[in-house]
Every structure is written in structure tokens, then in C-alpha cells.
N, C-alpha and C. Protein backbone atom coordinates (compact mmCIF):
# COMPACT_ATOMS: atom_id res chain seq x y z
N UNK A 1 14.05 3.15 14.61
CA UNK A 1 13.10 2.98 13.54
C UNK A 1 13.44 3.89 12.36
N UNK A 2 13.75 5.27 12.51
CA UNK A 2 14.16 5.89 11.87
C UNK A 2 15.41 5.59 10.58
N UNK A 3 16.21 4.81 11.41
CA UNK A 3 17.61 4.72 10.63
C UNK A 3 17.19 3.00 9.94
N UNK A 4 15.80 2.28 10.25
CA UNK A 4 15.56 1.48 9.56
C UNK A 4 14.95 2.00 7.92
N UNK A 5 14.09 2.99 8.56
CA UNK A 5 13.28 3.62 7.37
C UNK A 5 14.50 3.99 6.01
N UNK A 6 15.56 4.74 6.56
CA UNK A 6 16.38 5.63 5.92
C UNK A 6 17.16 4.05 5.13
N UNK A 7 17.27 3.06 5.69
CA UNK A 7 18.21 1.89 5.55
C UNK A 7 17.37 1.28 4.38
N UNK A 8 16.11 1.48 4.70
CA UNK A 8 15.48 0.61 3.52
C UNK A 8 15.53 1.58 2.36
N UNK A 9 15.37 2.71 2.11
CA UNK A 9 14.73 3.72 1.17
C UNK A 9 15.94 3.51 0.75
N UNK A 10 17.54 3.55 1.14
CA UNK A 10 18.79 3.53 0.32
C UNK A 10 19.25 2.25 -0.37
N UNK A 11 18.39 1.33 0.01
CA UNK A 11 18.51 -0.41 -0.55
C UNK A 11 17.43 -0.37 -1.69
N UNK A 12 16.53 0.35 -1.59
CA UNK A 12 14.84 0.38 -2.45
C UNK A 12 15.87 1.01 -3.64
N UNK A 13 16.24 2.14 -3.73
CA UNK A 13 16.93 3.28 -4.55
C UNK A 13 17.59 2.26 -5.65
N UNK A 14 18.74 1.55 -5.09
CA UNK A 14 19.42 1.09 -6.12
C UNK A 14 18.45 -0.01 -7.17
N UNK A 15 17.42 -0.61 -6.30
CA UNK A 15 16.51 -1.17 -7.38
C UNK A 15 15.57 -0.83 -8.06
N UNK A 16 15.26 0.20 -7.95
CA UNK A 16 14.23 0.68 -8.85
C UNK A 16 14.33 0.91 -10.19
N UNK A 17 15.72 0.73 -10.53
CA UNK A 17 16.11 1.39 -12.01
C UNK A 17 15.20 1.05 -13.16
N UNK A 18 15.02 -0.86 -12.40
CA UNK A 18 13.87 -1.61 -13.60
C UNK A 18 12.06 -0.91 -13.21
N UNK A 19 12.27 -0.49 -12.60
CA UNK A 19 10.53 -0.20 -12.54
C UNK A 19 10.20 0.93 -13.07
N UNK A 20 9.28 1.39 -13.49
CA UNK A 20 8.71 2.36 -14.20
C UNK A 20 7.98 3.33 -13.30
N UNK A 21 7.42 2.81 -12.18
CA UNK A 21 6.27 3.81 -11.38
C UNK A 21 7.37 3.92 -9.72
N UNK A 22 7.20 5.40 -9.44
CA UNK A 22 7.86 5.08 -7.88
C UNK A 22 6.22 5.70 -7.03
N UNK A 23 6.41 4.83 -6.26
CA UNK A 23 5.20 5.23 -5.90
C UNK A 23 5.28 5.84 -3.78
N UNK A 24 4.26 6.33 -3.57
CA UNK A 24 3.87 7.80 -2.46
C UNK A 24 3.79 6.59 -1.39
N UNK A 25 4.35 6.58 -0.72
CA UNK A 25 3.75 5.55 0.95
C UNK A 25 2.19 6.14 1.05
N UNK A 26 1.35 5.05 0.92
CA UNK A 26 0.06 4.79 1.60
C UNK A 26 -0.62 6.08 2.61
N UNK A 27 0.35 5.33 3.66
CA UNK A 27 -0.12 6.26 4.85
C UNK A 27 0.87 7.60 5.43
N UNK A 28 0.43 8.71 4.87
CA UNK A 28 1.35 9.93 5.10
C UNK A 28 2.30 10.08 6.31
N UNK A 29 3.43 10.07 6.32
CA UNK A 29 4.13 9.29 7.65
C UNK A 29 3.69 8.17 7.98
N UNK A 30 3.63 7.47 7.50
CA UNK A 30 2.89 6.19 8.03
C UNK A 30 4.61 5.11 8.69
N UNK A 31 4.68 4.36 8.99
CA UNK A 31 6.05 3.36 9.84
C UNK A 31 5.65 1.85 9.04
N UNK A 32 6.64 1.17 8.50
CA UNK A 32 6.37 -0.04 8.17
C UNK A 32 6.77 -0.97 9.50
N UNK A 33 5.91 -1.73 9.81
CA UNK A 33 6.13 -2.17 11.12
C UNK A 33 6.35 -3.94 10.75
N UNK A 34 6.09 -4.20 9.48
CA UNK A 34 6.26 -5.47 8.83
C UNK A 34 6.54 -5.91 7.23
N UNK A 35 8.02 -5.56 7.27
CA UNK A 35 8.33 -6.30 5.37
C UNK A 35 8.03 -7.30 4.96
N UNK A 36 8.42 -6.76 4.00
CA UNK A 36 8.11 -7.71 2.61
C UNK A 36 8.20 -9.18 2.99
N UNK A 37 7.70 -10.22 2.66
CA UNK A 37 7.66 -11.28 2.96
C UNK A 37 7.22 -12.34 1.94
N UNK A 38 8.13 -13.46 1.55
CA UNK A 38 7.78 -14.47 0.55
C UNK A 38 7.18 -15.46 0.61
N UNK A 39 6.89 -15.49 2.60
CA UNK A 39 6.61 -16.75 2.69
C UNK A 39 4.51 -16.76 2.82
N UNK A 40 4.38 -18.31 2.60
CA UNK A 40 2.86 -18.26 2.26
C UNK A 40 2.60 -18.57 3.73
N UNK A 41 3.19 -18.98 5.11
CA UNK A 41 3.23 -19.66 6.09
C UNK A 41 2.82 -18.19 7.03
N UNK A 42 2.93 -16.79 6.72
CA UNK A 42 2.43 -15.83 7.40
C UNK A 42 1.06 -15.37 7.38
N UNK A 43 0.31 -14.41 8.44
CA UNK A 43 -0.61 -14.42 8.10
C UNK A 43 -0.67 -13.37 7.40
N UNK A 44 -0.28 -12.36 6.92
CA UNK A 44 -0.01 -11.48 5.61
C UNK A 44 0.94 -11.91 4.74
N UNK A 45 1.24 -12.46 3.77
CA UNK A 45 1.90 -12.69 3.35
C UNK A 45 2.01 -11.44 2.18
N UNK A 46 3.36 -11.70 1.56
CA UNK A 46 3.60 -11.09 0.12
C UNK A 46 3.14 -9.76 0.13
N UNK A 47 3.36 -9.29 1.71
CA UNK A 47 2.96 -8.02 1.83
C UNK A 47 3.71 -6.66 2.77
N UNK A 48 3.73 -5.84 3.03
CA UNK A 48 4.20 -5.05 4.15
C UNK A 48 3.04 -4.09 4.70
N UNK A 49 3.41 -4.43 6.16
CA UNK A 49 2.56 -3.29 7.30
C UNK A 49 2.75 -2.09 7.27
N UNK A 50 1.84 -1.13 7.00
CA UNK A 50 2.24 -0.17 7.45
C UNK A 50 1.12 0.75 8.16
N UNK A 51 1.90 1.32 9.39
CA UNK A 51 0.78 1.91 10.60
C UNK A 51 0.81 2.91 10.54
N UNK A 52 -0.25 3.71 10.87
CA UNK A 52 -0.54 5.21 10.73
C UNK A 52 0.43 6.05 11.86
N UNK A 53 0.87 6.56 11.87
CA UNK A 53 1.50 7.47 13.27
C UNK A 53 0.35 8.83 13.48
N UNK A 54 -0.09 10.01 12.43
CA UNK A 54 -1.23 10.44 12.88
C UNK A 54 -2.12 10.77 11.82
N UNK A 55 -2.23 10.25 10.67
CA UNK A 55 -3.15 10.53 9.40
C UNK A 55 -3.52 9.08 9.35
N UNK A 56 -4.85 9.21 8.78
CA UNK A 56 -5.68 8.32 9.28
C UNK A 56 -6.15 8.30 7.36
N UNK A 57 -6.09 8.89 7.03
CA UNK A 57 -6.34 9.40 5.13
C UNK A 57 -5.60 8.10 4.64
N UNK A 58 -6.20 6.98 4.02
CA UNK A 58 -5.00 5.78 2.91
C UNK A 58 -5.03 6.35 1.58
N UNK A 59 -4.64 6.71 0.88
CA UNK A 59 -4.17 7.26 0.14
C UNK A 59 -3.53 6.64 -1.19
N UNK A 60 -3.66 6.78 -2.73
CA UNK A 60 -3.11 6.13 -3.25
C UNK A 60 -1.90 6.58 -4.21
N UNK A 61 -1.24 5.28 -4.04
CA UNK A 61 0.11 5.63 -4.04
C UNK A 61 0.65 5.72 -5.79
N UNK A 62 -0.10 5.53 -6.52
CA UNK A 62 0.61 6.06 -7.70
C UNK A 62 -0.91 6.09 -8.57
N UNK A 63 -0.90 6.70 -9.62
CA UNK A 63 -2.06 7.07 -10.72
C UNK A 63 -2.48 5.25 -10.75
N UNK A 64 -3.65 5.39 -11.67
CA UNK A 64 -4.18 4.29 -11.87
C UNK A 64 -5.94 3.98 -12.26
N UNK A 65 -6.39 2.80 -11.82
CA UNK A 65 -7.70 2.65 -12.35
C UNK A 65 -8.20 1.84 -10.95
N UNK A 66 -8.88 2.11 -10.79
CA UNK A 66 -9.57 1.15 -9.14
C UNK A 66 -10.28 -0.57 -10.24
N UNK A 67 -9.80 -1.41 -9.39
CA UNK A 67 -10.45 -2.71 -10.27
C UNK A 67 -11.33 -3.67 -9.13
N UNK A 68 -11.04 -3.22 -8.17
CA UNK A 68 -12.27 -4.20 -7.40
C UNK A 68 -11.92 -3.08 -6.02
N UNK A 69 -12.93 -3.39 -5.23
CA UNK A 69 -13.39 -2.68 -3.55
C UNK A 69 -14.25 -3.86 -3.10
N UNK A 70 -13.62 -4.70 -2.50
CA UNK A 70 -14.41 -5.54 -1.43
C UNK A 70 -14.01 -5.44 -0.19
N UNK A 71 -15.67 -6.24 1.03
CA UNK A 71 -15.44 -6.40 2.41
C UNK A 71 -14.88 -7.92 2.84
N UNK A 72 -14.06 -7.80 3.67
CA UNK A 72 -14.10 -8.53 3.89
C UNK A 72 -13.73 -8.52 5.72
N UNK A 73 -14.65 -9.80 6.16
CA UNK A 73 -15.05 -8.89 7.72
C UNK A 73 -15.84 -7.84 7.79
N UNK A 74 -14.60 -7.02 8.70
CA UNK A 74 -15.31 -5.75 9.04
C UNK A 74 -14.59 -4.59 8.37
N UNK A 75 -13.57 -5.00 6.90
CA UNK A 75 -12.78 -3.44 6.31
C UNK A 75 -12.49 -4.03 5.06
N UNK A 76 -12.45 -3.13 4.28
CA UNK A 76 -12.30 -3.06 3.05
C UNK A 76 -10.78 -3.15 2.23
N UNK A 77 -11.10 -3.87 1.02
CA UNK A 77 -10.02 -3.89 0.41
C UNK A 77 -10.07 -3.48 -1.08
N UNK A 78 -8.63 -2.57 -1.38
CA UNK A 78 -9.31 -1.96 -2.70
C UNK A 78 -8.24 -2.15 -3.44
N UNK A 79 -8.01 -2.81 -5.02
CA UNK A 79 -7.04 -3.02 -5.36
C UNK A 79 -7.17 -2.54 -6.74
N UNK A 80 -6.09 -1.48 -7.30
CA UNK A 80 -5.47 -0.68 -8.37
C UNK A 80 -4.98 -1.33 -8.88
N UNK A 81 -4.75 -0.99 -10.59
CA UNK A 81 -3.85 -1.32 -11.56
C UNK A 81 -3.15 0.03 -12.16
N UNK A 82 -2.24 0.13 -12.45
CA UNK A 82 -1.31 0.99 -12.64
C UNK A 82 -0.61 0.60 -14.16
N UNK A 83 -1.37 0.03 -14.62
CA UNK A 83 -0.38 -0.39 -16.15
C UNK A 83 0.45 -1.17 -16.10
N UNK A 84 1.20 -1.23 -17.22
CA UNK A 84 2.25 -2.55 -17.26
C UNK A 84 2.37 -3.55 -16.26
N UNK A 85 1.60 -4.05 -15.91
CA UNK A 85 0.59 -5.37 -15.59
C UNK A 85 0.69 -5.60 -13.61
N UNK A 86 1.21 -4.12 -13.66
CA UNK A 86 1.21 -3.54 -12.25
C UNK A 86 -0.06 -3.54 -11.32
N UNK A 87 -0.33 -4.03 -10.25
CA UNK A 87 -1.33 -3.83 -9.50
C UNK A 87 -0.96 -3.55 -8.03
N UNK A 88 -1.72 -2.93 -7.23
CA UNK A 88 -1.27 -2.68 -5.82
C UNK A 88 -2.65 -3.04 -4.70
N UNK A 89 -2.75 -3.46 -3.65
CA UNK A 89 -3.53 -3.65 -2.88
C UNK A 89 -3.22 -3.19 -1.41
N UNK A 90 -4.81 -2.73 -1.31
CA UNK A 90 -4.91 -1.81 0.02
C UNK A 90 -5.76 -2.83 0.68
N UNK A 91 -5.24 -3.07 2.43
CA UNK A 91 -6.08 -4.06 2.86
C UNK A 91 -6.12 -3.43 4.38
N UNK A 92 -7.49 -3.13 4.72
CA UNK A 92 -7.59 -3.38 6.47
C UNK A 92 -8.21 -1.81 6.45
N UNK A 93 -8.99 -1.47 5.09
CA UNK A 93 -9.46 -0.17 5.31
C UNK A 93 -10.75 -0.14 5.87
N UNK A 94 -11.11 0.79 6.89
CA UNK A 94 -12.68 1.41 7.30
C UNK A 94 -13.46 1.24 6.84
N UNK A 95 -12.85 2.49 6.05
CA UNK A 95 -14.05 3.09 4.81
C UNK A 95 -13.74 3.07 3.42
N UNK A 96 -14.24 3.40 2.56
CA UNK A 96 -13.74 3.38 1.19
C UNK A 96 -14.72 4.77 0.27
N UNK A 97 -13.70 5.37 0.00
CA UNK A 97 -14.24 7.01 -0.66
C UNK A 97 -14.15 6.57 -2.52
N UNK A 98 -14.00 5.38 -3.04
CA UNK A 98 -13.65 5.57 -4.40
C UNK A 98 -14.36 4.34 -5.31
N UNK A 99 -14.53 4.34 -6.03
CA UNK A 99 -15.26 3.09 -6.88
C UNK A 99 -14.93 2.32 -7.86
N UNK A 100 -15.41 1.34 -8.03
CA UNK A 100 -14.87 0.40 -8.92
C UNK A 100 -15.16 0.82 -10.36
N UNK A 101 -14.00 1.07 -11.25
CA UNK A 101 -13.56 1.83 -12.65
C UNK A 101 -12.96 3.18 -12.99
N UNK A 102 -13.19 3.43 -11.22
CA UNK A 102 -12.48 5.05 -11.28
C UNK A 102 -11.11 5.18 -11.20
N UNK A 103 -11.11 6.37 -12.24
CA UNK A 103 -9.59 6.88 -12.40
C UNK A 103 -9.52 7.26 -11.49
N UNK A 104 -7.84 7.45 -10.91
CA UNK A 104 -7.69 8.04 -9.68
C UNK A 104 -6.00 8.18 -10.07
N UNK A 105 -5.53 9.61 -9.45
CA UNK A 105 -3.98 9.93 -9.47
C UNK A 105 -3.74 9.77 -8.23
N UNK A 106 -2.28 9.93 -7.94
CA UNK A 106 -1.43 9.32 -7.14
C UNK A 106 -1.24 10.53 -5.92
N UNK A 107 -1.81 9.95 -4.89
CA UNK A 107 -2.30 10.90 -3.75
C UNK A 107 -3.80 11.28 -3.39
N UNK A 108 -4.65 10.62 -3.96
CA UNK A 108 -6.15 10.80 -4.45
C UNK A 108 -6.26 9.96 -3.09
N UNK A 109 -7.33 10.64 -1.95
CA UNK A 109 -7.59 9.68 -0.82
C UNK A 109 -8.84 8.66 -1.20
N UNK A 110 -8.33 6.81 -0.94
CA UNK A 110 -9.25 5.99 -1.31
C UNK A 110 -9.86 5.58 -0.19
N UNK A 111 -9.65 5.92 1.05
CA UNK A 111 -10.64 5.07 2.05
C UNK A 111 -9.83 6.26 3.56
N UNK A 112 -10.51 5.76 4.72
CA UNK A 112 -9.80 5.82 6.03
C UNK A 112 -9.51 4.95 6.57
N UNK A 113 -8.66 4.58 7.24
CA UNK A 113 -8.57 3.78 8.31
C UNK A 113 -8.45 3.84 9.53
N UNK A 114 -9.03 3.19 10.19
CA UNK A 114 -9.65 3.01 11.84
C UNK A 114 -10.45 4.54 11.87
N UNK A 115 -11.46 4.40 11.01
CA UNK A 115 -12.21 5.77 11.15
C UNK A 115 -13.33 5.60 12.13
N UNK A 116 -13.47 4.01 12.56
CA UNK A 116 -14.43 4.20 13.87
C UNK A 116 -13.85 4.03 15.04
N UNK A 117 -13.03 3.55 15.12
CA UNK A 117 -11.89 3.44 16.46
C UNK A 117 -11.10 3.87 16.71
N UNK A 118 -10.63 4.93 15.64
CA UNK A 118 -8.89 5.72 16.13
C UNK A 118 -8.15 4.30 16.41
N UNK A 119 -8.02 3.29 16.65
CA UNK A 119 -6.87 2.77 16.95
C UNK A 119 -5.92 2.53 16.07
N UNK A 120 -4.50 2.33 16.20
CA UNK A 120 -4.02 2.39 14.89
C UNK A 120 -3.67 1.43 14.83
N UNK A 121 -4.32 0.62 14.25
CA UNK A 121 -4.19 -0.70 13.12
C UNK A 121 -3.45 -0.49 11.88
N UNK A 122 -2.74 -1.37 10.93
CA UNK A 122 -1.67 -1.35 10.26
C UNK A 122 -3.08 -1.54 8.50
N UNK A 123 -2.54 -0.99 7.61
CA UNK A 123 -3.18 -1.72 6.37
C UNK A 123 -1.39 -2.31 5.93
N UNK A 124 -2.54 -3.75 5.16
CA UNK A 124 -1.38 -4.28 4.43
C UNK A 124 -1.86 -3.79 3.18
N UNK A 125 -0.23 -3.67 2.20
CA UNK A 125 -0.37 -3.10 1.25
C UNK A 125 0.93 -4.38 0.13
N UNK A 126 0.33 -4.79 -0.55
CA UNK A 126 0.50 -5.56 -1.39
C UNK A 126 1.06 -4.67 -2.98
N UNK A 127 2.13 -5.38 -3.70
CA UNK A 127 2.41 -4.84 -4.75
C UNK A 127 2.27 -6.10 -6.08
N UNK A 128 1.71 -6.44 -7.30
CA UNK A 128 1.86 -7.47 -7.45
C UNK A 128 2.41 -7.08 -9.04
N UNK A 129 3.21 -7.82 -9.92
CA UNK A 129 3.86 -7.94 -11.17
C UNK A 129 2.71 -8.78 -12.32
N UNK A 130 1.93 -9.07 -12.78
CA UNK A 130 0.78 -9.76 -13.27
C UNK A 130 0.09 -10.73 -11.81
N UNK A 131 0.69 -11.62 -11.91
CA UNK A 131 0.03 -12.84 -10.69
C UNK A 131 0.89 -12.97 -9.93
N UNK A 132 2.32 -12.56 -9.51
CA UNK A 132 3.08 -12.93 -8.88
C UNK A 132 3.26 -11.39 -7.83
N UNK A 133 3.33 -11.86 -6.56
CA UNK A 133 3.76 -10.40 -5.62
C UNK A 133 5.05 -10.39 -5.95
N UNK A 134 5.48 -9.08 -5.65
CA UNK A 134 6.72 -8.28 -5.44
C UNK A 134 6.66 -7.37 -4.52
N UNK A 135 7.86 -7.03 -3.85
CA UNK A 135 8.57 -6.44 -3.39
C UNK A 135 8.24 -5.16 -3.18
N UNK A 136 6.92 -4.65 -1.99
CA UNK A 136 6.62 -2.88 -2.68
C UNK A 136 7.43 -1.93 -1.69
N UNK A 137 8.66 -2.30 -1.12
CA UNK A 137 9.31 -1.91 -0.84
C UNK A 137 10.47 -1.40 -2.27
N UNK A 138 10.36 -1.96 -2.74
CA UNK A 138 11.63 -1.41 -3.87
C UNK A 138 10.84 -0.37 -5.02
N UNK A 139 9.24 -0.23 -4.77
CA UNK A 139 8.97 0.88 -5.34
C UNK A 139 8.37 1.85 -4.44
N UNK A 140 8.36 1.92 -3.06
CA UNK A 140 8.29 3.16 -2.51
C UNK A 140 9.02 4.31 -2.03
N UNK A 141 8.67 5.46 -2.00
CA UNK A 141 9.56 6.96 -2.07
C UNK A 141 8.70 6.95 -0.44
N UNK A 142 9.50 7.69 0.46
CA UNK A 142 9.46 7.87 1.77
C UNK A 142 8.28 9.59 1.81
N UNK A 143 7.40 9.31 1.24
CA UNK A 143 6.71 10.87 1.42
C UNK A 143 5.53 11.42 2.47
């Protein structure tokens, strides 16, 4: 898993040149246990897994403005804009510590996850370019 992590972060590197924001992994050590994906035929799509190993804190991954916090089920989803028509989405959270219009910098904790069960369940975390997903593997830093 390790030498996957290290495999992706050296493939992410060479593309980032075009992006403007590099942004903090979600979950502090957190393991991506499911990439990026184009297809609409999954049940996450246009998104990547990533599972807690022992911080339970979701966390956000680059400065920004909070633009919506909804339930859906039983966990929350909270999705940022970051400028230049950048948005990111947090999905499969607990709880939610932050509100809709708030500024928030990059590392600012926005929710927990599995804060009533400890189990470690994955949040998907979505990156999107105006309406179209991308790739939030090619803007994350391994931190």
C-alpha cells in the first residue's frame, strides 16, 4: 500500500503544474482505498476513498468558503469552493463542525467521521473543475 501511495504522489507531481491549489489529504494519514474514477456505472463515482487509519478529524483540504452542508441518510456532506471555479466535496461525514458561508483555511476541522461507531468507514471526497469532476488525486500532497 505504501509504495502505491508513494506511486501515486510521483504521477500526481508531474501534473499539477496546471493547477493552482495543492491541497492537505482529508483524513490525516488517512489510505485511499478507491481512485479516481470516470465511470457513472460505480457507486461513487468521480470520486476517491479515503479511510481513516487513526484520526477520525475530516479536515479541509485547502482554504475556501463552505457552500452547502447536507444529510443525506445518516452523514453529512459538505462541499467547498476554493476559487477559480474549484470545488471539493466531503461525503460520508458524522458530524459537521462548520456552516454554510463560512470561511475556512486549509486544515480547519469540518466534521468527524464515524464519531458514533469508531468504525472506519471511508469518506468520498470529490474534486470538481466548474460542473465537470476531476481528478483529486492530481491535486493532493501526502500530509
Amino acid at each position: 500500500m505504501i509504495t502505491k501511495i508513494i506511486l501515486l504522489t510521483l504521477l500526481s507531481i508531474g501534473s499539477r503544474s496546471s493547477y493552482t491549489d495543492s491541497l492537505i489529504l482529508p483524513i490525516k494519514n488517512g489510505v485511499i482505498i478507491k481512485d479516481f474514477t470516470d465511470s457513472s456505472l460505480t457507486i461513487h463515482p468521480e470520486g476517491v476513498l479515503i479511510a481513516p487509519t487513526d484520526q477520525l478529524e475530516v479536515r479541509s483540504c485547502s482554504d475556501g468558503i463552505v457552500r452547502s452542508t447536507f444529510q443525506f441518510h445518516d452523514t453529512y456532506t459538505v462541499i467547498v469552493s476554493a476559487g477559480n471555479n474549484l470545488y471539493y466535496r466531503y461525503s460520508n461525514i458524522d458530524t459537521v463542525v462548520i456552516k454554510k458561508g463560512q470561511k475556512i483555511t486549509k486544515g480547519i476541522v469540518l466534521g468527524m467521521l464515524n464519531a458514533k461507531t469508531h468504525e472506519k468507514k471511508p469518506i468520498i471526497f470529490s474534486t470538481f473543475k466548474g460542473d465537470k469532476y476531476v481528478n483529486a488525486l492530481n491535486y493532493l500532497i501526502w500530509k
